[in-house]
C-alpha atoms as a PDB file:
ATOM      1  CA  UNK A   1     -35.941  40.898   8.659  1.00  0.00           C
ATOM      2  CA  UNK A   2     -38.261  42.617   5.930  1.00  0.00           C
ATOM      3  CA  UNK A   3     -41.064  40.463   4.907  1.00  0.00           C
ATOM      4  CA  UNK A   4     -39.450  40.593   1.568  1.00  0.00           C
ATOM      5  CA  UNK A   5     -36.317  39.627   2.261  1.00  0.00           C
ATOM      6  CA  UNK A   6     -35.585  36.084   0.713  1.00  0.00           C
ATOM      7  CA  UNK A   7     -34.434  33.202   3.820  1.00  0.00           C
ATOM      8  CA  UNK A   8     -31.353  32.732   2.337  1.00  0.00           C
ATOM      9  CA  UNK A   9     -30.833  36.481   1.488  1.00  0.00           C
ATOM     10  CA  UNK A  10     -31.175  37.385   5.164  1.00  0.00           C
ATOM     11  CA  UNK A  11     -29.027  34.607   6.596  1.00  0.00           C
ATOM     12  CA  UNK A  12     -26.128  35.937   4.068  1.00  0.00           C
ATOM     13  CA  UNK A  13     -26.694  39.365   5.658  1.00  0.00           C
ATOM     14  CA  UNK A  14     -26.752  38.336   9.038  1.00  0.00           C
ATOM     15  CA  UNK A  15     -23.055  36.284   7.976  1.00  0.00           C
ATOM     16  CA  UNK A  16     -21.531  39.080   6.332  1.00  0.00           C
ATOM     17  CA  UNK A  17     -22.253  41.193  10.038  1.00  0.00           C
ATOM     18  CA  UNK A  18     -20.706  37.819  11.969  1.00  0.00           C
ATOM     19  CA  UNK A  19     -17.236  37.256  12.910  1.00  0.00           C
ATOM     20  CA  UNK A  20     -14.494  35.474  10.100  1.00  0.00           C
ATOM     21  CA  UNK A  21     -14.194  32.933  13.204  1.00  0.00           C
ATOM     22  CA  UNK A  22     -17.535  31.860  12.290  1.00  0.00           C
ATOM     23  CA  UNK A  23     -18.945  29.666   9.645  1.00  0.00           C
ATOM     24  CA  UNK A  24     -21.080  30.381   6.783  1.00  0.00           C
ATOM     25  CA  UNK A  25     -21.935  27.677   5.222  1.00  0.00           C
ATOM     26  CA  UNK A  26     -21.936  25.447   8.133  1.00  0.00           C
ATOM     27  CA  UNK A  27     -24.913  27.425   9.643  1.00  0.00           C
ATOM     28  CA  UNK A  28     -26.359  27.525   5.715  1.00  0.00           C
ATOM     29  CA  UNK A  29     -26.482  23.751   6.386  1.00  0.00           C
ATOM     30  CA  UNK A  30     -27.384  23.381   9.462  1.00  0.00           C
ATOM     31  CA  UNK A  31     -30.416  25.452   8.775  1.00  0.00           C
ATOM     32  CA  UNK A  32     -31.358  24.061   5.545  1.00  0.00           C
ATOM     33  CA  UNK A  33     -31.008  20.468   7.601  1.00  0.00           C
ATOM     34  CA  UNK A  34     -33.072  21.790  10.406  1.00  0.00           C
ATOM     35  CA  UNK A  35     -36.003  23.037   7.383  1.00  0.00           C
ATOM     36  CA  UNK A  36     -35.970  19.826   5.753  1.00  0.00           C
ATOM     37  CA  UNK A  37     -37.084  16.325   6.992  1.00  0.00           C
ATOM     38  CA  UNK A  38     -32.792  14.396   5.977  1.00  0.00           C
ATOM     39  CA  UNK A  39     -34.547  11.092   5.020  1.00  0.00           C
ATOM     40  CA  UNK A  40     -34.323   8.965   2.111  1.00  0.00           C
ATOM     41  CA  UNK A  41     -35.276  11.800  -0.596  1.00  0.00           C
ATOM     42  CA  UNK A  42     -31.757  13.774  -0.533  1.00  0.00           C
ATOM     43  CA  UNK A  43     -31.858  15.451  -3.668  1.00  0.00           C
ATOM     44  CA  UNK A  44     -34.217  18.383  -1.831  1.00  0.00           C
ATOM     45  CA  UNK A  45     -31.137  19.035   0.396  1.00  0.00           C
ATOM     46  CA  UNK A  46     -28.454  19.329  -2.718  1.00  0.00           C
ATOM     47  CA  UNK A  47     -31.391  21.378  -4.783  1.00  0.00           C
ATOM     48  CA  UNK A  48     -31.633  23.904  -2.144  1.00  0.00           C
ATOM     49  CA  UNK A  49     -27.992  24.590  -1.655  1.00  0.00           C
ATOM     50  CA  UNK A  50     -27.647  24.353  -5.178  1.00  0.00           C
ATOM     51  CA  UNK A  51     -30.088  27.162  -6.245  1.00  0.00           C
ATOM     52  CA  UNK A  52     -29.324  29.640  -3.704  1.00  0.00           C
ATOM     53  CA  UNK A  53     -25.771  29.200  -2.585  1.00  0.00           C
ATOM     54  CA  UNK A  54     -22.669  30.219  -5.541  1.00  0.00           C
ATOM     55  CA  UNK A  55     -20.038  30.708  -2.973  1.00  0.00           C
ATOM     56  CA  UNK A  56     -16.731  28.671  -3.328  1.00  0.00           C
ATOM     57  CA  UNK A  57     -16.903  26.600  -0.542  1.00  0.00           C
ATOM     58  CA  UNK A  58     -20.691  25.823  -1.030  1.00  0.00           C
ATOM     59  CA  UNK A  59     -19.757  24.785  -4.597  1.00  0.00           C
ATOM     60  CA  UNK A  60     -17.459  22.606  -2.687  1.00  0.00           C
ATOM     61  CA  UNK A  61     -20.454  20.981  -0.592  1.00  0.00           C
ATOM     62  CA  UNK A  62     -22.648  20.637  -3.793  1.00  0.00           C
ATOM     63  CA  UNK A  63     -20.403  18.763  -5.731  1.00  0.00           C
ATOM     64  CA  UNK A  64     -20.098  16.222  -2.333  1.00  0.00           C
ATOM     65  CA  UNK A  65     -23.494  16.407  -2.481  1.00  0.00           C
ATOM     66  CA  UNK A  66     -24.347  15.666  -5.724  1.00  0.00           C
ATOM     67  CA  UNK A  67     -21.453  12.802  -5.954  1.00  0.00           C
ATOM     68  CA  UNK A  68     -23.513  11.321  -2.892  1.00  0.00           C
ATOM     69  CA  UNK A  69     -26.496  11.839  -4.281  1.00  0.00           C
ATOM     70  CA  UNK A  70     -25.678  10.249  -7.711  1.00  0.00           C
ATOM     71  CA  UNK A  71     -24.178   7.220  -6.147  1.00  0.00           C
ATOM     72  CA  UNK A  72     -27.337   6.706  -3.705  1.00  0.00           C
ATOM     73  CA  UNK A  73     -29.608   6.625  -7.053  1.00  0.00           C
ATOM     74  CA  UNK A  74     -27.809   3.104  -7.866  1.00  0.00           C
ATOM     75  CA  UNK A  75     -28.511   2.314  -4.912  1.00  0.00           C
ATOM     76  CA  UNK A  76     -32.412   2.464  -4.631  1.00  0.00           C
ATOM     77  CA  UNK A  77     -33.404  -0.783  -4.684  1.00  0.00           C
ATOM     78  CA  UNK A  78     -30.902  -2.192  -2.282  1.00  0.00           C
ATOM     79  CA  UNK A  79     -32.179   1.068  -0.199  1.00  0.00           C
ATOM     80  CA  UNK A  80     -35.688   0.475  -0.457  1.00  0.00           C
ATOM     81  CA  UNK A  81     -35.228  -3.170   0.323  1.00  0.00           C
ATOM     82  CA  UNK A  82     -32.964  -1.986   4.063  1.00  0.00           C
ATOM     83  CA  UNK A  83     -35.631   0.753   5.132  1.00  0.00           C
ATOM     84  CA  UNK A  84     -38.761  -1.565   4.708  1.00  0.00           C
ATOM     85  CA  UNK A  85     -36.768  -4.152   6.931  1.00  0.00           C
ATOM     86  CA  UNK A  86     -36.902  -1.015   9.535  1.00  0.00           C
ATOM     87  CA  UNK A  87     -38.617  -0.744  12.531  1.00  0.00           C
ATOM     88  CA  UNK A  88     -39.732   2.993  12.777  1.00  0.00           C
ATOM     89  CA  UNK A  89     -37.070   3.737  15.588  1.00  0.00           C
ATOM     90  CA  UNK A  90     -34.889   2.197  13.680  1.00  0.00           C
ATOM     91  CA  UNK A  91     -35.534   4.049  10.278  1.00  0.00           C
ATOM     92  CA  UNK A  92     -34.991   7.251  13.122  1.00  0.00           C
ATOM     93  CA  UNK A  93     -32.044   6.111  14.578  1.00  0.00           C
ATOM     94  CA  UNK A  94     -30.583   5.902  10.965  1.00  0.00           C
ATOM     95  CA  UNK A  95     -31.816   8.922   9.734  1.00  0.00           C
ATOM     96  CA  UNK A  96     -30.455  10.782  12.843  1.00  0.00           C
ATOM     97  CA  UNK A  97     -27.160   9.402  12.606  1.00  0.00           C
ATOM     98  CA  UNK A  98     -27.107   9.944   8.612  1.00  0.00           C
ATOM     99  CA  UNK A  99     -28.373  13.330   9.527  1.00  0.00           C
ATOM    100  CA  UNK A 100     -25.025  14.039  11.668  1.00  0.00           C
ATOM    101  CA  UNK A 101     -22.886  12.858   8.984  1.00  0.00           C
ATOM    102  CA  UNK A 102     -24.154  14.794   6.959  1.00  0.00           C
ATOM    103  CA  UNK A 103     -23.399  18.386   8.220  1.00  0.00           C
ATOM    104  CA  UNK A 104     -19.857  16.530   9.009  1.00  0.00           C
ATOM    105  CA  UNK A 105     -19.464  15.723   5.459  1.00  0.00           C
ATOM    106  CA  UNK A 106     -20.232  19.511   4.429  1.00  0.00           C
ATOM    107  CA  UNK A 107     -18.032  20.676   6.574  1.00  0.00           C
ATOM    108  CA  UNK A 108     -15.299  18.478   5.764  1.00  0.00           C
ATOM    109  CA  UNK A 109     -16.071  19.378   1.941  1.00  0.00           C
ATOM    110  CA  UNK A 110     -16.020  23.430   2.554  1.00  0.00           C
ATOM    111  CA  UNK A 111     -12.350  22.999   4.574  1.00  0.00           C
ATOM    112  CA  UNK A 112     -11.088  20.534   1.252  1.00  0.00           C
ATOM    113  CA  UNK A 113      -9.260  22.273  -1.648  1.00  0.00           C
ATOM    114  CA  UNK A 114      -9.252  19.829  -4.287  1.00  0.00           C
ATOM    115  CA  UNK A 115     -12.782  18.580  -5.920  1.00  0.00           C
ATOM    116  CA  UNK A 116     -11.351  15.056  -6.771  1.00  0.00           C
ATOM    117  CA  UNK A 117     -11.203  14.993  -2.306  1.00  0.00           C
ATOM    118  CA  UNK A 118     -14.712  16.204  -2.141  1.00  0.00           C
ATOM    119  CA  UNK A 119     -16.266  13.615  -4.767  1.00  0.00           C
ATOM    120  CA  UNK A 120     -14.291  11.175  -2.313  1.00  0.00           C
ATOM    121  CA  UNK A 121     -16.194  12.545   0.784  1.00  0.00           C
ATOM    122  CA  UNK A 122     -19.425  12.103  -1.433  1.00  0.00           C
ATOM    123  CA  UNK A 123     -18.748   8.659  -2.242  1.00  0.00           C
ATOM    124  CA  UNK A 124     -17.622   7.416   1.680  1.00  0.00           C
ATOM    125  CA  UNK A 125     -21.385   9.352   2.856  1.00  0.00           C
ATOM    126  CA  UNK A 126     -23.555   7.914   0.186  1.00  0.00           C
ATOM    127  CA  UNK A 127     -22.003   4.309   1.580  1.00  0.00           C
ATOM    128  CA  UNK A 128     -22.936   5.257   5.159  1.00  0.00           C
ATOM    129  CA  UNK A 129     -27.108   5.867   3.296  1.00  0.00           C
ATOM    130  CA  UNK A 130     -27.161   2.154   2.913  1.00  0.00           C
ATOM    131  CA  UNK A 131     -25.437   0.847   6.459  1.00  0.00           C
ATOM    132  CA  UNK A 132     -28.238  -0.267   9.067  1.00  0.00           C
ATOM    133  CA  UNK A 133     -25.876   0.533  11.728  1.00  0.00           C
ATOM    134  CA  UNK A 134     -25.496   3.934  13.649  1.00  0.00           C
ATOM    135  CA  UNK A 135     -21.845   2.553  15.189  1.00  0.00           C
ATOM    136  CA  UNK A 136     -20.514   2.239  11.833  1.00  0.00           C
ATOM    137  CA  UNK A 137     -20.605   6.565  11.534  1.00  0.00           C
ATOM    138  CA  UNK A 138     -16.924   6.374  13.236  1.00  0.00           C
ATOM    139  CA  UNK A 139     -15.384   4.504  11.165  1.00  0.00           C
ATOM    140  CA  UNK A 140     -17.370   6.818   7.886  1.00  0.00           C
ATOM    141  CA  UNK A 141     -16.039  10.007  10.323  1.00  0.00           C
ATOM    142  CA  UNK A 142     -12.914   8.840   9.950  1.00  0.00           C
ATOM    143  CA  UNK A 143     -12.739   7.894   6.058  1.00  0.00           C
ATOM    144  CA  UNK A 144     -13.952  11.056   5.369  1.00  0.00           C
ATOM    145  CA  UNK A 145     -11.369  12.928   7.041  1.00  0.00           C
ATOM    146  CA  UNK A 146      -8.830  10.962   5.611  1.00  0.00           C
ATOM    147  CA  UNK A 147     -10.546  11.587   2.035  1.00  0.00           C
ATOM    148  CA  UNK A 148      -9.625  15.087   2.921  1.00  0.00           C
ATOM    149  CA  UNK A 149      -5.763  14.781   3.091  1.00  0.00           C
ATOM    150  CA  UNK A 150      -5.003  12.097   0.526  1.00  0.00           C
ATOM    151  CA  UNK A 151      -4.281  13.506  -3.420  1.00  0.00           C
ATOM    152  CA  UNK A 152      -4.509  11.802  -6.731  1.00  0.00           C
ATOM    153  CA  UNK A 153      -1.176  10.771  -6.701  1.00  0.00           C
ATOM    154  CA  UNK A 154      -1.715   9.306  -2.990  1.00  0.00           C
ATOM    155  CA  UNK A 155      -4.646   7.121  -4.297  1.00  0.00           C
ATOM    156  CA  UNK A 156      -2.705   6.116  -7.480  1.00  0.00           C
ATOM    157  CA  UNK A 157       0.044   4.711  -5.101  1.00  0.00           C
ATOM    158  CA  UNK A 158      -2.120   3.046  -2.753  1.00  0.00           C
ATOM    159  CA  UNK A 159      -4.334   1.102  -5.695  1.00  0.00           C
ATOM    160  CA  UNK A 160      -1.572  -0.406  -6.948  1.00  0.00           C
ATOM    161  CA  UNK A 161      -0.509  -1.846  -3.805  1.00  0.00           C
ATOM    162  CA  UNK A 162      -3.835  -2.809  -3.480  1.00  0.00           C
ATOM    163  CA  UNK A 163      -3.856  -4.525  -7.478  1.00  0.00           C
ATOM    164  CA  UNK A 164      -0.932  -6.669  -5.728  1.00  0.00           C
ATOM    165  CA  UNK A 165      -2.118  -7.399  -2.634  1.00  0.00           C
ATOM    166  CA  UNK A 166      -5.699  -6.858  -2.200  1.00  0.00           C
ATOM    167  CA  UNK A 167      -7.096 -10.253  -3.206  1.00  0.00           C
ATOM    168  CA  UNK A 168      -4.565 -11.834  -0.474  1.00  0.00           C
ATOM    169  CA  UNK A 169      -5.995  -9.198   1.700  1.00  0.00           C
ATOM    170  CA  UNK A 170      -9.413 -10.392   1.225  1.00  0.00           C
ATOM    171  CA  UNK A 171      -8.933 -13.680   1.865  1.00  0.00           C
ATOM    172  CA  UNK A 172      -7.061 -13.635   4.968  1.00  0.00           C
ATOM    173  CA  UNK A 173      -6.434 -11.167   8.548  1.00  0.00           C
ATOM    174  CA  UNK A 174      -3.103  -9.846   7.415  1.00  0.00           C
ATOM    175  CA  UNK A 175      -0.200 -10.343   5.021  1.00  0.00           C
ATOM    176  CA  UNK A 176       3.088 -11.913   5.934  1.00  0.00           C
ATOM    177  CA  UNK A 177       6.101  -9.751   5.833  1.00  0.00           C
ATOM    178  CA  UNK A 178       8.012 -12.267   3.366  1.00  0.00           C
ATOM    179  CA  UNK A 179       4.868 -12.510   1.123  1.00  0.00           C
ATOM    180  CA  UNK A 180       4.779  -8.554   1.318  1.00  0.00           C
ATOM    181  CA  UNK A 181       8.554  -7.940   0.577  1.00  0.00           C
ATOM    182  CA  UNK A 182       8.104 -10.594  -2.562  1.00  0.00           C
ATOM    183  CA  UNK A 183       5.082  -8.893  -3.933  1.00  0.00           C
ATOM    184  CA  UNK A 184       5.941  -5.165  -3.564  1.00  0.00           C
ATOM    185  CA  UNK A 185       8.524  -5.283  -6.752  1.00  0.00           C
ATOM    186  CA  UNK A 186       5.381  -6.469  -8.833  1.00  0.00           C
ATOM    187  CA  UNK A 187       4.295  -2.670  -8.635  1.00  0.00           C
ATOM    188  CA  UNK A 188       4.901  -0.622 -11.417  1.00  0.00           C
ATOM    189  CA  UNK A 189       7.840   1.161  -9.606  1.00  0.00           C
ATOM    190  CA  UNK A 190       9.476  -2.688  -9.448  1.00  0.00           C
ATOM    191  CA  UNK A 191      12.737  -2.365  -7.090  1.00  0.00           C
ATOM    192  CA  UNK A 192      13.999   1.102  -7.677  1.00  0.00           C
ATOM    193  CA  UNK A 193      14.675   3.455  -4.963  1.00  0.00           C
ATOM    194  CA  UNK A 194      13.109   6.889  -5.234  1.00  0.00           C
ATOM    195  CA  UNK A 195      12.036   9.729  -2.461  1.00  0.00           C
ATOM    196  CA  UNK A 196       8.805   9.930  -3.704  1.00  0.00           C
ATOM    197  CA  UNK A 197       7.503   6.579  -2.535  1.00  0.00           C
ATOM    198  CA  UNK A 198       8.363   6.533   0.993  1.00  0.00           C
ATOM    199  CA  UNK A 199       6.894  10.308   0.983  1.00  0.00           C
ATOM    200  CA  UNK A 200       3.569   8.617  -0.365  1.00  0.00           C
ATOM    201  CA  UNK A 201       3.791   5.384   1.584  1.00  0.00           C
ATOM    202  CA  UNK A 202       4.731   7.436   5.104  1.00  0.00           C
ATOM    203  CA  UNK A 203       1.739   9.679   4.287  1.00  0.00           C
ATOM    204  CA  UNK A 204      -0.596   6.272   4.148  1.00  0.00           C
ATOM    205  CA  UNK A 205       1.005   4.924   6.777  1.00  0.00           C
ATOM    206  CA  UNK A 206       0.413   8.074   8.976  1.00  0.00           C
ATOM    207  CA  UNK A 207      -3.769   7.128   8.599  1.00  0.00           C
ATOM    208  CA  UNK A 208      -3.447   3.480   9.211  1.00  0.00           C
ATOM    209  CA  UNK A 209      -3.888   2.638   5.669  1.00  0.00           C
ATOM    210  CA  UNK A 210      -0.463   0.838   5.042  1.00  0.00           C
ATOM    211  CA  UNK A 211       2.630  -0.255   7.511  1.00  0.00           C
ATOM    212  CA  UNK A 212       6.036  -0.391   6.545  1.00  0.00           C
ATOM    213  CA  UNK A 213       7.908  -3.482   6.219  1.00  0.00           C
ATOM    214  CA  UNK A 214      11.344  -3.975   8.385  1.00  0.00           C
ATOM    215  CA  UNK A 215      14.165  -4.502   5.814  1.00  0.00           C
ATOM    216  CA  UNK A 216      15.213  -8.021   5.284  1.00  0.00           C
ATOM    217  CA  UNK A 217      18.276  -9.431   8.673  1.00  0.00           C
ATOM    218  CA  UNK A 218      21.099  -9.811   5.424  1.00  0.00           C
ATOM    219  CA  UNK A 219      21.277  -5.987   5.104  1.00  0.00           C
ATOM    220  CA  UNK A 220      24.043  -4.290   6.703  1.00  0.00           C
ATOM    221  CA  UNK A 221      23.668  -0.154   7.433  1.00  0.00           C
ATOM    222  CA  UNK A 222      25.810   0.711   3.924  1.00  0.00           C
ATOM    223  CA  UNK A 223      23.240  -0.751   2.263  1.00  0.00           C
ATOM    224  CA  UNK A 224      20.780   1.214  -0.032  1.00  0.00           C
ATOM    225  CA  UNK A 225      17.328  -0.510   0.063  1.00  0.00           C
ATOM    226  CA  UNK A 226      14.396   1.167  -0.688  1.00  0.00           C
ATOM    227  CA  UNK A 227      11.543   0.985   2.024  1.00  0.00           C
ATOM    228  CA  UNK A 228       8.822  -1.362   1.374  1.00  0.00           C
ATOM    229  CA  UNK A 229       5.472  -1.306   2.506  1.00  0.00           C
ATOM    230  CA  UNK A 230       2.471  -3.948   3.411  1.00  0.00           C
ATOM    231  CA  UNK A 231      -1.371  -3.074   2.939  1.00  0.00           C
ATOM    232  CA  UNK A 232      -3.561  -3.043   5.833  1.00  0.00           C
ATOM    233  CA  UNK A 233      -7.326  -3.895   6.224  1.00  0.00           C
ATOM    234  CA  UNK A 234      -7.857  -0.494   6.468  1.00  0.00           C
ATOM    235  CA  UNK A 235      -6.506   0.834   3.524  1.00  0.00           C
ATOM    236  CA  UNK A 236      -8.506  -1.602   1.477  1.00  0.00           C
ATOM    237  CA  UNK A 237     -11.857  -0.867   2.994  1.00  0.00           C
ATOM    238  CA  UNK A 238     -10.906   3.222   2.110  1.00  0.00           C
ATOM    239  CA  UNK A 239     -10.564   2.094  -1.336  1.00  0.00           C
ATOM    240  CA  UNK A 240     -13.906   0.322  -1.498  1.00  0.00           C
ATOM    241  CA  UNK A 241     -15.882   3.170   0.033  1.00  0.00           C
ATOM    242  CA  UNK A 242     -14.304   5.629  -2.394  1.00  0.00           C
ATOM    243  CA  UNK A 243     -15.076   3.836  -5.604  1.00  0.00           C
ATOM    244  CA  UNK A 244     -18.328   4.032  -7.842  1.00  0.00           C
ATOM    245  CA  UNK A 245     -20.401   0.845  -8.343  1.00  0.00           C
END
């Protein structure tokens, strides 16, 4: 390239020559990554991509970013206090792993339309910044991708399931299908039947986040009974990773 040719003005040369098959702003990331030593100071990361990327879908990664980034800083302490506990390989090991999730995050947040989804991706990676464990990056892989498919409305439905169920939740494996049934009128949509909540509930249900509830044995087939659904463990560990302390 000509020596006065900007990095980041050459690589978005060399993209505009590549196929549409290809990725952009996954190879933007991967080579600001592979530039910049991913360990506890992120901001260098979101700076970068923020001053020399304006495309849409890299607007998309720095407002992950900067979500993440923003949550991690109330974080510090408790951070501080997990890397000095480190070995080095350890500190490695993490940083590796948090590395990965990374560039899985941004890619996740360049494929997601809505911003509210991406600040949700942002939230579920700065979590994984303070877990000591590199087996605990499936189960932030799969939060995040199912941070990319849920909506507003999706969340609103599935925190007040959790406002009625979640403390039993906590204190016990699972909830019984009578306790479940009882408690399900106490949401704000009480015992009415309407489309839109087994479209919601089947959609949390499809990720594991929810399970419907068999109708009660006294029903016969006329009878019109609106579906009823149960929380699951993992539907209230997706709404802990995707709230701000």
């Amino acid at each position: 390239m000509p020596a006065d040719d900007h990095p980041f003005d050459a690589l978005e040369k060399q993209f505009k020559m590549e196929t549409l098959t290809d990725s952009p702003v996954t190879k933007i990331a991967l080579d600001v990554i592979a530039n910049i030593p991913l360990t506890w100071p992120f901001d260098k990361l979101a700076k970068l991509l923020k001053e020399h990327l304006a495309a849409d879908k890299v607007e998309r990664i720095r407002v992950m970013l900067e979500t993440c980034m923003n949550e991690i800083r109330k974080h510090e302490s408790e951070i501080g206090q997990l890397r000095d506990a480190m070995t080095q390989e350890e500190c490695q090991s993490h940083e590796t792993v948090f590395r990965d999730l990374v560039l899985d995050a941004a890619r996740k947040a360049q494929n997601t339309r809505a911003k509210e989804r991406v600040k949700r991706i942002g939230l579920i990676l700065a979590n994984a910044a303070v877990k000591p464990k590199p087996a605990e990056a499936d189960e932030t892989e799969e939060m995040m991708r199912v941070a990319m498919e849920l909506s507003d409305r999706d969340i609103e439905f599935l925190k007040e399931l959790i406002k009625i169920e979640g403390a039993m939740l906590q204190a016990q494996d699972h909830i019984t299908r009578q306790t479940a049934h009882t408690k399900w009128e106490h949401g704000w949509w009480g015992a009415r039947i309407d489309p839109e909540i087994d479209s919601v509930f089947s959609k949390l249900e499809s990720f594991g986040l929810v399970a419907r509830l068999a109708p009660p044995n006294n029903l016969n087939i006329t009878a019109d009974f609106q579906n009823r659904y149960v929380l699951l463990k993992k539907g209230l560990r997706f709404s802990t990773l995707v709230q701000e302390a």
